[in-house]
C-alpha atoms as a PDB file:
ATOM      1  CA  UNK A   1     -32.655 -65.122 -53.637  1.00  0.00           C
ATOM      2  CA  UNK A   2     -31.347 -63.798 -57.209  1.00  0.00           C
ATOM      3  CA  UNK A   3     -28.902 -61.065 -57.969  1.00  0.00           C
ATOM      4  CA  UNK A   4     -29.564 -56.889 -58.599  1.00  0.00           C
ATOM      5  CA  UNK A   5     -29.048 -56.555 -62.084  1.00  0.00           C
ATOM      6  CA  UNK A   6     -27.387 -53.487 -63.167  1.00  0.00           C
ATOM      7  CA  UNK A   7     -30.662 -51.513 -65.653  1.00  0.00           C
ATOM      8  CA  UNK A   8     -29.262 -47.912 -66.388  1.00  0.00           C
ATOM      9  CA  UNK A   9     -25.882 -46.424 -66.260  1.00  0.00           C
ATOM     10  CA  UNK A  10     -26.353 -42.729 -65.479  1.00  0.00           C
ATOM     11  CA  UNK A  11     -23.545 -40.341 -66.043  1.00  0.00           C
ATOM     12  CA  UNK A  12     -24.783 -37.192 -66.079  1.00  0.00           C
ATOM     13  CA  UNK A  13     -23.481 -33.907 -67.376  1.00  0.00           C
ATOM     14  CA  UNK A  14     -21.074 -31.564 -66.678  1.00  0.00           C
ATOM     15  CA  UNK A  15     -22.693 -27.996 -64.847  1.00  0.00           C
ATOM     16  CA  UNK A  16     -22.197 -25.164 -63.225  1.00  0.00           C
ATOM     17  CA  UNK A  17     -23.945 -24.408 -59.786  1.00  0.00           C
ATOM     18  CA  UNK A  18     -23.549 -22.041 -56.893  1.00  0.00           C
ATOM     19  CA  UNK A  19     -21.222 -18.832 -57.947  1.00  0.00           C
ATOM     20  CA  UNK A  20     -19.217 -20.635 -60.391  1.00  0.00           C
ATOM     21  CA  UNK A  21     -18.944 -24.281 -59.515  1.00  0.00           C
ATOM     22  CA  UNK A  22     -17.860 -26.531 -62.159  1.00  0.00           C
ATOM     23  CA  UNK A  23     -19.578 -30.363 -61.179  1.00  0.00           C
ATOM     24  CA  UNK A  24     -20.811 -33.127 -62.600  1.00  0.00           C
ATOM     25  CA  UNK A  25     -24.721 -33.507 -62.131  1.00  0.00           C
ATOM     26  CA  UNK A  26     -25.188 -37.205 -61.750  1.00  0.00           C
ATOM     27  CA  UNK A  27     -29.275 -36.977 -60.824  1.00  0.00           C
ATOM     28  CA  UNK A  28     -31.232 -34.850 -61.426  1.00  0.00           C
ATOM     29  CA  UNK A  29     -35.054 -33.999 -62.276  1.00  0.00           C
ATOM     30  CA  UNK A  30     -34.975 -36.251 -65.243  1.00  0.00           C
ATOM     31  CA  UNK A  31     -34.136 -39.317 -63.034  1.00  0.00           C
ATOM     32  CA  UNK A  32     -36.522 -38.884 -60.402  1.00  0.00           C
ATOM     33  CA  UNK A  33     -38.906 -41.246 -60.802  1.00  0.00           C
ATOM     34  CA  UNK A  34     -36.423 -44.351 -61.382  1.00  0.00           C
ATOM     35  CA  UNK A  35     -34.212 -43.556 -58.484  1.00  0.00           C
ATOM     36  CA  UNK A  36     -36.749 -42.352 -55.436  1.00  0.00           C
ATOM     37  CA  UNK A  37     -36.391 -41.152 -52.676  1.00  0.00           C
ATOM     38  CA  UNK A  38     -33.025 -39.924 -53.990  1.00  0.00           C
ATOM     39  CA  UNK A  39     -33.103 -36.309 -55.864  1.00  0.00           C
ATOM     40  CA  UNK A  40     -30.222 -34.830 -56.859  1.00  0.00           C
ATOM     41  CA  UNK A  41     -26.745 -36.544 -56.956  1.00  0.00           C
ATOM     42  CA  UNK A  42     -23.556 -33.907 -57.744  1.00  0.00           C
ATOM     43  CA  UNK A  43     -20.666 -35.500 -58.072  1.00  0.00           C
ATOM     44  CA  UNK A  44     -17.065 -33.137 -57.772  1.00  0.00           C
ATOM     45  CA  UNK A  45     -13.247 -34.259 -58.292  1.00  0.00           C
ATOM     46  CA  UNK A  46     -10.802 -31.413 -59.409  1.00  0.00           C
ATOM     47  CA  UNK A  47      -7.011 -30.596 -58.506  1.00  0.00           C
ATOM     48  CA  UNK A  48      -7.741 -26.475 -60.152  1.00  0.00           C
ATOM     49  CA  UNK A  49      -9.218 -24.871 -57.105  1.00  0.00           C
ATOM     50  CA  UNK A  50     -10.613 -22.850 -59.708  1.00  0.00           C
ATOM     51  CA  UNK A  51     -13.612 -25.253 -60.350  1.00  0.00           C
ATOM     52  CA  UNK A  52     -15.214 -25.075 -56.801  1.00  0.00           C
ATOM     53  CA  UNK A  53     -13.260 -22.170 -54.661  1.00  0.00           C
ATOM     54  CA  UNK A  54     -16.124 -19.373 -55.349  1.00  0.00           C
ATOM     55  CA  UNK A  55     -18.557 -22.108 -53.293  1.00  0.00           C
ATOM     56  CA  UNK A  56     -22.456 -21.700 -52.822  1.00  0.00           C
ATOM     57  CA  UNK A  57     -23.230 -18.528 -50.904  1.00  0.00           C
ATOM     58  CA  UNK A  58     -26.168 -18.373 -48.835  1.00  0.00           C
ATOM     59  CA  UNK A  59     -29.056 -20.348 -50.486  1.00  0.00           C
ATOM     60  CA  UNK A  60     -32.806 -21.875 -48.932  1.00  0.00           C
ATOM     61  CA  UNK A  61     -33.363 -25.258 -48.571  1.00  0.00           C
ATOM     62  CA  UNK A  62     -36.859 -27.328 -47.735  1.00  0.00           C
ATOM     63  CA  UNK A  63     -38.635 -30.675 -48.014  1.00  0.00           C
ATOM     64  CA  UNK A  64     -35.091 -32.588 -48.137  1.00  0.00           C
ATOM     65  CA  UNK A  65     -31.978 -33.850 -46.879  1.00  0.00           C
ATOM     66  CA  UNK A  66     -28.931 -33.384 -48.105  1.00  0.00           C
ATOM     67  CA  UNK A  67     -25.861 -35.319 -47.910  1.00  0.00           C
ATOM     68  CA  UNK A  68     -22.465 -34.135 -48.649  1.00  0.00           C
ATOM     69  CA  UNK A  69     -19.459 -36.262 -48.425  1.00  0.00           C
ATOM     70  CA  UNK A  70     -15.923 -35.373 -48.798  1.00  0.00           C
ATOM     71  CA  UNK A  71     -13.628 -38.159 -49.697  1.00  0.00           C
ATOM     72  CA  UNK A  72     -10.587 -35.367 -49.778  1.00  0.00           C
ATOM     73  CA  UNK A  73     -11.148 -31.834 -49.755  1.00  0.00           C
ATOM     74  CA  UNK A  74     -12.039 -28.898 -47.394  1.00  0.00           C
ATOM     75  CA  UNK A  75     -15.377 -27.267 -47.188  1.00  0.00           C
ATOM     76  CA  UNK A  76     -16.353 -24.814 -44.824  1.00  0.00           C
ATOM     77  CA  UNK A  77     -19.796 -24.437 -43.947  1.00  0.00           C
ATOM     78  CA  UNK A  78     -22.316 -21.906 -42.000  1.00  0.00           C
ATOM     79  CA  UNK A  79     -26.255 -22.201 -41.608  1.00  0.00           C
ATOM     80  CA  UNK A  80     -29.213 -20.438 -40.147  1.00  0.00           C
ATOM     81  CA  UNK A  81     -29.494 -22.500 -37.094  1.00  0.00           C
ATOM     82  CA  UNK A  82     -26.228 -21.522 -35.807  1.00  0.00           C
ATOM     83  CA  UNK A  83     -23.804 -24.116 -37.073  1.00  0.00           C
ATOM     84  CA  UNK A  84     -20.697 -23.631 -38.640  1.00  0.00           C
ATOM     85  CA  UNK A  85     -17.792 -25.796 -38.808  1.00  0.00           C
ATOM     86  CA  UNK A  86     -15.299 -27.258 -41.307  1.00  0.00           C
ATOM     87  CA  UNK A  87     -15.882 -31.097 -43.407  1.00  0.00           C
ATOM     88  CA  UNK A  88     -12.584 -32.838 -44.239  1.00  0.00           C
ATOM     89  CA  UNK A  89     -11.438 -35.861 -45.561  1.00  0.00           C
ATOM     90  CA  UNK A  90     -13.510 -38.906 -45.176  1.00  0.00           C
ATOM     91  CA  UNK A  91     -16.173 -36.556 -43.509  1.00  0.00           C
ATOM     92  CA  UNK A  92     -19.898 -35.935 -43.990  1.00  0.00           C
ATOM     93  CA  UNK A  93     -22.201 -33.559 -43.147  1.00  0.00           C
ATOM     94  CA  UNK A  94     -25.915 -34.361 -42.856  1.00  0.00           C
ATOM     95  CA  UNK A  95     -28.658 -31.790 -43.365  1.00  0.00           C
ATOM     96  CA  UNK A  96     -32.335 -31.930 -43.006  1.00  0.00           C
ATOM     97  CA  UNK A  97     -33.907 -28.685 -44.172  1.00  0.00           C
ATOM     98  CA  UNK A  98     -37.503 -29.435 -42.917  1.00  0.00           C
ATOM     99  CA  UNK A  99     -39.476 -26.477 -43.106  1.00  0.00           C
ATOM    100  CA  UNK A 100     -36.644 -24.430 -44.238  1.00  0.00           C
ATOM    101  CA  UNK A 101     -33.322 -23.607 -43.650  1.00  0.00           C
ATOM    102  CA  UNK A 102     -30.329 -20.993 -44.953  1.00  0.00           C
ATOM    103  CA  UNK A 103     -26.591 -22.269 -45.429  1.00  0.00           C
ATOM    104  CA  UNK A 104     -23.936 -21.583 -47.471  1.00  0.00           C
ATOM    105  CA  UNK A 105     -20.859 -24.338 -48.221  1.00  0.00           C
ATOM    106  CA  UNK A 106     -17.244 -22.969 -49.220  1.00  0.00           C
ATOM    107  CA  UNK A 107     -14.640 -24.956 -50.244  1.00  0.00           C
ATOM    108  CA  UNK A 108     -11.118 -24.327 -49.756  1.00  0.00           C
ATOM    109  CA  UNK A 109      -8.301 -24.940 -51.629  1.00  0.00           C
ATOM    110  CA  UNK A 110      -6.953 -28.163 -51.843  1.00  0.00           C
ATOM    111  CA  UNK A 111      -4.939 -30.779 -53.069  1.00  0.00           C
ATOM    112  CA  UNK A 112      -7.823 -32.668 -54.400  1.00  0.00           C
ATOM    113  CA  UNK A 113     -11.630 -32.253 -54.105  1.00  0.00           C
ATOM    114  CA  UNK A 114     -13.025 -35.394 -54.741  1.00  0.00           C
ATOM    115  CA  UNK A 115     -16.763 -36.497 -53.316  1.00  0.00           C
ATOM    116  CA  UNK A 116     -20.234 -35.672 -53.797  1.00  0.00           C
ATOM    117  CA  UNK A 117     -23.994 -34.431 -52.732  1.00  0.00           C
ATOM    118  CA  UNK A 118     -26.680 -36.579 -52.411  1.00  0.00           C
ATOM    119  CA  UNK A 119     -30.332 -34.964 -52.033  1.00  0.00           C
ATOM    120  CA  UNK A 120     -33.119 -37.446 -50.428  1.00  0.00           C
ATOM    121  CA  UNK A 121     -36.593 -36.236 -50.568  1.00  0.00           C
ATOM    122  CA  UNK A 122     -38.523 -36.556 -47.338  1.00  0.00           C
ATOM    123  CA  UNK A 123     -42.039 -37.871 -47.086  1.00  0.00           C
ATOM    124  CA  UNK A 124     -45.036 -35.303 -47.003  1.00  0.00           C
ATOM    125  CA  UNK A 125     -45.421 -35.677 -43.314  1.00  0.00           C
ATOM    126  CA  UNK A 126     -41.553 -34.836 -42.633  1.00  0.00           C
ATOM    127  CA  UNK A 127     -41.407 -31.796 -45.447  1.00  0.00           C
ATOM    128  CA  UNK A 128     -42.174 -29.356 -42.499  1.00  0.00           C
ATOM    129  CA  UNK A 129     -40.084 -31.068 -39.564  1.00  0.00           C
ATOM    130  CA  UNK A 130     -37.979 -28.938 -37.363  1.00  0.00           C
ATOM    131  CA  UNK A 131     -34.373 -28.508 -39.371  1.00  0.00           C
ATOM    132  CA  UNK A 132     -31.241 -30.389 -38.378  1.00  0.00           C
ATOM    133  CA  UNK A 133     -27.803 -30.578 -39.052  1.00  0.00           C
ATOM    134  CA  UNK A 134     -25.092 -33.404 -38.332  1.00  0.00           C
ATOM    135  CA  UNK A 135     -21.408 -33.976 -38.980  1.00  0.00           C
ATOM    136  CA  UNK A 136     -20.203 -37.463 -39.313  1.00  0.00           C
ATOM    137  CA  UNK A 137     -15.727 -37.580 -38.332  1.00  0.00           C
ATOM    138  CA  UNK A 138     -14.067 -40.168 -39.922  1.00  0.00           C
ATOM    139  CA  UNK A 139     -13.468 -41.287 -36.812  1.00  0.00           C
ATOM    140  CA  UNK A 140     -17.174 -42.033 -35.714  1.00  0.00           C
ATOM    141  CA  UNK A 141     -17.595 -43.787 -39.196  1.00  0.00           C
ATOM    142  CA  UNK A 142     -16.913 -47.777 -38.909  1.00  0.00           C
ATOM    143  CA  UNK A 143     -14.688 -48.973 -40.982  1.00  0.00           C
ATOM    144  CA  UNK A 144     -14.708 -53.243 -41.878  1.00  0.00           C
ATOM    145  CA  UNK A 145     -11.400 -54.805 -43.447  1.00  0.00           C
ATOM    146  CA  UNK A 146     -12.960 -57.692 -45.190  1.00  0.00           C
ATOM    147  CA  UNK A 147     -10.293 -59.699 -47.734  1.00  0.00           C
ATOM    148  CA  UNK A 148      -9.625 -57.806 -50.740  1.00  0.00           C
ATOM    149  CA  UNK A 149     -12.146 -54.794 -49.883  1.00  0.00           C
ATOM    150  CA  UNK A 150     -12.799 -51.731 -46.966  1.00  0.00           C
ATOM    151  CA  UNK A 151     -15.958 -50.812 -46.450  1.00  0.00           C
ATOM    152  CA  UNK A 152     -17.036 -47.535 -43.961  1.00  0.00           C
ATOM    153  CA  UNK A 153     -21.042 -47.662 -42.691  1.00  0.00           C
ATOM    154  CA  UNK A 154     -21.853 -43.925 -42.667  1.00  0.00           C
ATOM    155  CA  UNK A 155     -25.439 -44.711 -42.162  1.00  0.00           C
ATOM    156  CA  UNK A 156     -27.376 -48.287 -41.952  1.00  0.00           C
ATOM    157  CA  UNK A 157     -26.008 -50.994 -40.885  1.00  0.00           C
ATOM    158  CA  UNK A 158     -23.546 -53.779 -42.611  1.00  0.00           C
ATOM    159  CA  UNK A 159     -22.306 -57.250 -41.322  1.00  0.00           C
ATOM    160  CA  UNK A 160     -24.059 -55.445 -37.504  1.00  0.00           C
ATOM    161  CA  UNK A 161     -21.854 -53.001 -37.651  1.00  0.00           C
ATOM    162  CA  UNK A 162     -23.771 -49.894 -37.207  1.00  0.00           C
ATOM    163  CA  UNK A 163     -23.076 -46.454 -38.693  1.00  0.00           C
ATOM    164  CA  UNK A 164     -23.227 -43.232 -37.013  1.00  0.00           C
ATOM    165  CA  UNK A 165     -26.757 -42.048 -38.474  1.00  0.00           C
ATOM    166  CA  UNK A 166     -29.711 -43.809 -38.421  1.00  0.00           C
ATOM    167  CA  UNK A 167     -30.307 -42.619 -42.059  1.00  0.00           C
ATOM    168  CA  UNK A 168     -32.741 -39.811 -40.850  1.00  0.00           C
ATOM    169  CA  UNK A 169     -36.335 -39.478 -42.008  1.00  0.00           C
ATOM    170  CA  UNK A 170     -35.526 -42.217 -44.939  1.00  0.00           C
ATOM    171  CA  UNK A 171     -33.135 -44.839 -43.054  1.00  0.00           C
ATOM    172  CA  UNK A 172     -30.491 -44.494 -45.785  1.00  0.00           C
ATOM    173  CA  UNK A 173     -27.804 -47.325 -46.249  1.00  0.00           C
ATOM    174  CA  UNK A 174     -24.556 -45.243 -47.311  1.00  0.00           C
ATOM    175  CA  UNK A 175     -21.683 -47.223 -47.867  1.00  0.00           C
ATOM    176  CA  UNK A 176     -18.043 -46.678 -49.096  1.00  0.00           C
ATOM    177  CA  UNK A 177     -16.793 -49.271 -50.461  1.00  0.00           C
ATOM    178  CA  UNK A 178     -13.194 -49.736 -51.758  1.00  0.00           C
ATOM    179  CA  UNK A 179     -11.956 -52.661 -53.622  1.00  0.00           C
ATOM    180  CA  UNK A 180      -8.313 -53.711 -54.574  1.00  0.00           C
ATOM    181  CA  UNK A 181      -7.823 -55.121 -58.446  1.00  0.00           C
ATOM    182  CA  UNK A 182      -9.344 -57.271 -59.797  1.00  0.00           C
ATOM    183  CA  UNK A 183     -11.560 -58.149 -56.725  1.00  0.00           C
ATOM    184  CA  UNK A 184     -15.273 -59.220 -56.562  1.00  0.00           C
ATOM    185  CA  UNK A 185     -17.735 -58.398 -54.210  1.00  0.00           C
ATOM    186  CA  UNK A 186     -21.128 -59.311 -52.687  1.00  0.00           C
ATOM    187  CA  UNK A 187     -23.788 -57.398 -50.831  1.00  0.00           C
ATOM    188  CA  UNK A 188     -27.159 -58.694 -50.291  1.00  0.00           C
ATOM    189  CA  UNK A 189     -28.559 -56.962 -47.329  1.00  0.00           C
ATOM    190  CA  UNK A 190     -31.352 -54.363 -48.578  1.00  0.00           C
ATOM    191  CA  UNK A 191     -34.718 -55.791 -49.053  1.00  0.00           C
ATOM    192  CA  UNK A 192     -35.764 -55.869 -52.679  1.00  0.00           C
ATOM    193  CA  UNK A 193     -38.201 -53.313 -52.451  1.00  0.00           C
ATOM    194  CA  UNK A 194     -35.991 -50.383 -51.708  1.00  0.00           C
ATOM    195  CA  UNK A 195     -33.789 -48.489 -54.433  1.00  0.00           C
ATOM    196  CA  UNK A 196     -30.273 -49.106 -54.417  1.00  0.00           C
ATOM    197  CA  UNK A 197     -27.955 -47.637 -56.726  1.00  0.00           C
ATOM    198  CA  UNK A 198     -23.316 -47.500 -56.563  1.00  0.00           C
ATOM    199  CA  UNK A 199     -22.004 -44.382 -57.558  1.00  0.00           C
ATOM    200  CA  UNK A 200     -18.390 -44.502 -58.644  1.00  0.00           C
ATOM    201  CA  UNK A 201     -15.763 -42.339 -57.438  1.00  0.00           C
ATOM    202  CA  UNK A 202     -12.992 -43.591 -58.742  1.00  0.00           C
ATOM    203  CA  UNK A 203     -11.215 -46.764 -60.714  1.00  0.00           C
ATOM    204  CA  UNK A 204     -13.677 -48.930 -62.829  1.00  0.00           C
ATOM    205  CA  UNK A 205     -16.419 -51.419 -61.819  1.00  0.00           C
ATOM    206  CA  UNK A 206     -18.053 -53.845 -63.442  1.00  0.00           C
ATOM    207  CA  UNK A 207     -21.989 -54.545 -62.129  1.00  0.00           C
ATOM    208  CA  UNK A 208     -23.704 -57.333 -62.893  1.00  0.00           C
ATOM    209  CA  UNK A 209     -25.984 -57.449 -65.697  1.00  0.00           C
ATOM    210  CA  UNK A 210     -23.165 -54.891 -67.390  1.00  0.00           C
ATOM    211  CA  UNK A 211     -21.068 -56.338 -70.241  1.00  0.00           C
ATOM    212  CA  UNK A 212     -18.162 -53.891 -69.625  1.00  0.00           C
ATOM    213  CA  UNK A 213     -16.505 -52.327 -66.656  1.00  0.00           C
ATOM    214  CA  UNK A 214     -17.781 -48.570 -66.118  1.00  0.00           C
ATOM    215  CA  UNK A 215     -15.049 -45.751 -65.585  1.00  0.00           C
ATOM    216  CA  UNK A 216     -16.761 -42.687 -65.776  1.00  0.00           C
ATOM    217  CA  UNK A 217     -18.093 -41.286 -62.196  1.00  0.00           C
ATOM    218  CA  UNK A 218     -21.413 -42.633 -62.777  1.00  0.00           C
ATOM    219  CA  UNK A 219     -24.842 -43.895 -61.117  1.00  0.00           C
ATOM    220  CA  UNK A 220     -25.710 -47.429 -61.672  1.00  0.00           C
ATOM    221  CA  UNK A 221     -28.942 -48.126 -60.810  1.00  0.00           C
ATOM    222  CA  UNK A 222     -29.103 -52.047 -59.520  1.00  0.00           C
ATOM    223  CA  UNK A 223     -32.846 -53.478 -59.679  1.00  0.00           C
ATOM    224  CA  UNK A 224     -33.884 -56.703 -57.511  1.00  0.00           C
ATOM    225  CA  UNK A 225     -35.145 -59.786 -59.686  1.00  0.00           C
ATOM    226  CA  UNK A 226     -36.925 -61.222 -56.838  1.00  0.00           C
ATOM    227  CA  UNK A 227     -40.007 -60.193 -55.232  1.00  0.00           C
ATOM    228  CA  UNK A 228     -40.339 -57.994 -52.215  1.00  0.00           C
ATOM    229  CA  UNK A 229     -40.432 -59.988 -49.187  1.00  0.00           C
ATOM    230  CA  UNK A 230     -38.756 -62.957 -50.516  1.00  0.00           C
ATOM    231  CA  UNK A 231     -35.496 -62.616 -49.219  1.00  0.00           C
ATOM    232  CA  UNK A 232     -32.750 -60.016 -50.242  1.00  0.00           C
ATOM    233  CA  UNK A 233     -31.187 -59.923 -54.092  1.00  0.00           C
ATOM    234  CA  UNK A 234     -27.479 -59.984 -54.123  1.00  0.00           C
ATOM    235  CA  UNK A 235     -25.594 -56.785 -55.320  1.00  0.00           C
ATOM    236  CA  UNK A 236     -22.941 -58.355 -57.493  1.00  0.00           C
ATOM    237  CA  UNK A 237     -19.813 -55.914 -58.386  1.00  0.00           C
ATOM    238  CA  UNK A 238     -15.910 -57.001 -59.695  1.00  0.00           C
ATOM    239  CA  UNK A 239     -13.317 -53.954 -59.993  1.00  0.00           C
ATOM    240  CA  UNK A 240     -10.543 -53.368 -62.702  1.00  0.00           C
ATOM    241  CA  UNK A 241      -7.572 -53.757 -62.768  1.00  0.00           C
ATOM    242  CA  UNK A 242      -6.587 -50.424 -60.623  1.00  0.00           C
ATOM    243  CA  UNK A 243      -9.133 -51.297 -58.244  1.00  0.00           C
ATOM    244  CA  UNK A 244     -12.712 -49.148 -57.433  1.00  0.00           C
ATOM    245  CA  UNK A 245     -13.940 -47.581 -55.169  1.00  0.00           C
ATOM    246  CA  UNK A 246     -17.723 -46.469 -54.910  1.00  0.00           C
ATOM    247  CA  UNK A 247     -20.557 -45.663 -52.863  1.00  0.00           C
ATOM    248  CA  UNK A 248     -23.488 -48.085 -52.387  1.00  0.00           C
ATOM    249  CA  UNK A 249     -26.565 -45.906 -51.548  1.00  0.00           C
ATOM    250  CA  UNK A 250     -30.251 -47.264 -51.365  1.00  0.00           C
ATOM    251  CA  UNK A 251     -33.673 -46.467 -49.500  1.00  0.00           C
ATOM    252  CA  UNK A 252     -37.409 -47.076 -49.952  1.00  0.00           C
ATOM    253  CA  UNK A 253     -39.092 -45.186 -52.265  1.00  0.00           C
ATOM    254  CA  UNK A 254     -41.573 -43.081 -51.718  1.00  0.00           C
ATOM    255  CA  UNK A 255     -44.000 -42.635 -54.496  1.00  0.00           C
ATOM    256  CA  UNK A 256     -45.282 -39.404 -53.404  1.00  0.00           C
ATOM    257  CA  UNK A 257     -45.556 -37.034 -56.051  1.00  0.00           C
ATOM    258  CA  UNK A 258     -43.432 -33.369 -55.590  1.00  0.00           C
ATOM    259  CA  UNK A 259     -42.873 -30.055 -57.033  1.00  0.00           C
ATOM    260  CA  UNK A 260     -39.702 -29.030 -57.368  1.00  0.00           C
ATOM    261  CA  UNK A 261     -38.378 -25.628 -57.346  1.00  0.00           C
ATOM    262  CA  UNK A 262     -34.290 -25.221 -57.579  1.00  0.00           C
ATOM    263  CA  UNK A 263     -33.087 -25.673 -53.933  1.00  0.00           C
ATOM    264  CA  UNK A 264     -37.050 -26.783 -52.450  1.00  0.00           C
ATOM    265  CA  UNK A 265     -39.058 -29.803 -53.372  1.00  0.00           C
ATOM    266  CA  UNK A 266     -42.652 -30.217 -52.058  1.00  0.00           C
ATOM    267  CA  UNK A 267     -45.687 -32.615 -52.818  1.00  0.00           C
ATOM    268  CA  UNK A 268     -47.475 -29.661 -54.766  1.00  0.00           C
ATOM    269  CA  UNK A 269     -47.397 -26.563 -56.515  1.00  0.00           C
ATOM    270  CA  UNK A 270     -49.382 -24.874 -53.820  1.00  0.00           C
ATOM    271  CA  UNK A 271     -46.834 -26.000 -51.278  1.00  0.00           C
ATOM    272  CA  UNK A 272     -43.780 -24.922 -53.743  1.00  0.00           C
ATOM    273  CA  UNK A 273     -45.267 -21.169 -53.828  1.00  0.00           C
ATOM    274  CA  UNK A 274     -46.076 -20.752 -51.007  1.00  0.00           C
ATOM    275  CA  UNK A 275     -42.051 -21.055 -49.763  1.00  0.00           C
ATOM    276  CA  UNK A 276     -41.107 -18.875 -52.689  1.00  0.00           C
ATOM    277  CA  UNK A 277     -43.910 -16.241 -51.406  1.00  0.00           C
ATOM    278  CA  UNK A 278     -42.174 -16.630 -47.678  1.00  0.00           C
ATOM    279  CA  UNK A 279     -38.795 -16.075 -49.070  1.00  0.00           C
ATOM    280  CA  UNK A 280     -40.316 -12.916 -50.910  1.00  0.00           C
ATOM    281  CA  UNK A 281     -41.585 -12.148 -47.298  1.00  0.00           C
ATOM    282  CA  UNK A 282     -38.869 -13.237 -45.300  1.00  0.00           C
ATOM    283  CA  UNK A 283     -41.034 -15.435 -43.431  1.00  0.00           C
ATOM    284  CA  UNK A 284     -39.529 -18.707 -44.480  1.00  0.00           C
ATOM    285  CA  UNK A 285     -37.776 -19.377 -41.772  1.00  0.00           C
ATOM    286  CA  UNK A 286     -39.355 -21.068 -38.828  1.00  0.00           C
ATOM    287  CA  UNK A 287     -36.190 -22.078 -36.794  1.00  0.00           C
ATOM    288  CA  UNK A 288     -32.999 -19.554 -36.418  1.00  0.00           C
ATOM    289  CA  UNK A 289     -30.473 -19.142 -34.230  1.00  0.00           C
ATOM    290  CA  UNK A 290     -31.590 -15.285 -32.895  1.00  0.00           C
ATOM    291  CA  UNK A 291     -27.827 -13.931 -34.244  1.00  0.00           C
ATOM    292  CA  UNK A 292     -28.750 -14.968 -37.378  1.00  0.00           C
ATOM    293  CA  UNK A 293     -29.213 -11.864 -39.960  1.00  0.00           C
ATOM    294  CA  UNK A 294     -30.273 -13.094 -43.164  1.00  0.00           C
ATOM    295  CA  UNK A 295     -34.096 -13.438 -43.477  1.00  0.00           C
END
């Protein structure tokens, strides 16, 4: 076995989204290719409620999953099938939009919003699956005390401790990782064919093949120098001296090709205007909850 070697630091820019939500997009359509299956990453931390309290109103989703995950904050949320609820701290919600899906996410005013949202393409077969939605508690969410370092298994597995999703249509490892000062850590179970990338919330890390510790909330994509079968290449990370913490997200890629169209991403333009047409038509919707108004 070798070690993941840190290839591309992506940090994004700073954009608006939703009615007037100030974030930081991580991933986006320029990083596609080098980070499948994973979309869109949106990264948020603010203390001025004034950055994220007008929320994202009703919008259309389909083709994907998302993944939102609050470290601290408050969001309230409300969808087409009938679910509505509240995500606090350490909370996550899980959404697969499948053949479509309406929701809308507003977040209340807090002391801190701090967390992000991951999007994960599905494969062709799954674009058109029946829509789901899952909450993860904090308290479902394992969480390992290991020396120097806490890690919580929201979905995957680590050291056999299994998390509380199975990943979905893309068996996702999502970790959250936090390390005291000064502390290094090892990982070294995903195979080396699958796409792993940290994501860092807060502190500083330093990745291996990286000659300085990162401090900006940033995506560091962590290739495997072995070959795919051969074992599993060690993640190699060491924090600074006000510790890190980070996410450690990976999954097989796909290599599918997609069209993507703001909140939907299909396999082809034919697909992709064809759910803008049954938007138009109000036909996009395949599986409501019968109280449900819009569309």
């Amino acid at each position: 076995m070798g070690n993941r070697v840190c290839i591309r630091i992506d940090r994004g820019k700073d954009a608006v989204d939703g009615a007037g939500v100030r974030l930081r997009r991580v991933l986006g359509l320029k990083t596609v290719q080098a980070y499948d299956p994973f979309l869109m990453l949106d990264g948020f931390d603010s203390t001025d409620p004034d950055d994220y309290i007008r929320g994202f109103p009703f919008h259309p989703h389909r083709g994907i999953e998302t993944v939102t995950y609050l470290v601290e904050g408050l969001i309230e949320h409300m969808d087409s099938l009938g679910n509505k609820g509240t995500i606090g701290n350490l909370q996550c919600q899980w959404m697969t939009a499948g053949s479509g899906i309406i929701h809308q996410e507003m977040p209340k005013e807090s002391p801190r919003m701090l967390g992000c949202q991951l999007w994960v393409n599905l494969p062709a077969k799954e674009k058109m699956t029946i829509p789901t939605y899952r909450d993860i508690l904090q308290e479902d969410v394992p969480l390992i005390r290991e020396e120097g370092a806490v890690v919580r298994v929201l979905s995957g597995a680590y050291n056999g401790n299994n998390g509380p999703m199975d990943g979905g249509y893309q068996d996702v490892q999502y970790l959250d990782i936090t390390l005291e000062p000064d502390r290094e850590w090892l990982y070294d179970q995903t195979p080396n064919d699958h796409t792993l990338f940290l994501y860092l919330l807060d502190g500083s890390l330093k990745p291996e093949g990286n000659d300085s510790f990162e401090e900006k909330r940033s995506a560091m994509l962590m290739a495997a120098t072995g070959k795919p079968g051969e074992g599993n290449d060690t993640v190699s990370v060491r924090s600074g001296s006000k510790g890190a913490r980070f996410l450690l997200i990976a999954a097989k890629p796909l290599h599918e090709p997609f069209s993507w169209g703001g909140p939907i991403v299909m396999n082809t333009k034919e697909e992709l205007e064809l759910a803008f047409r049954e938007l138009e038509e109000g036909t996009f919707i395949r599986h409501k909850d019968p109280t449900f108004l819009i569309l």
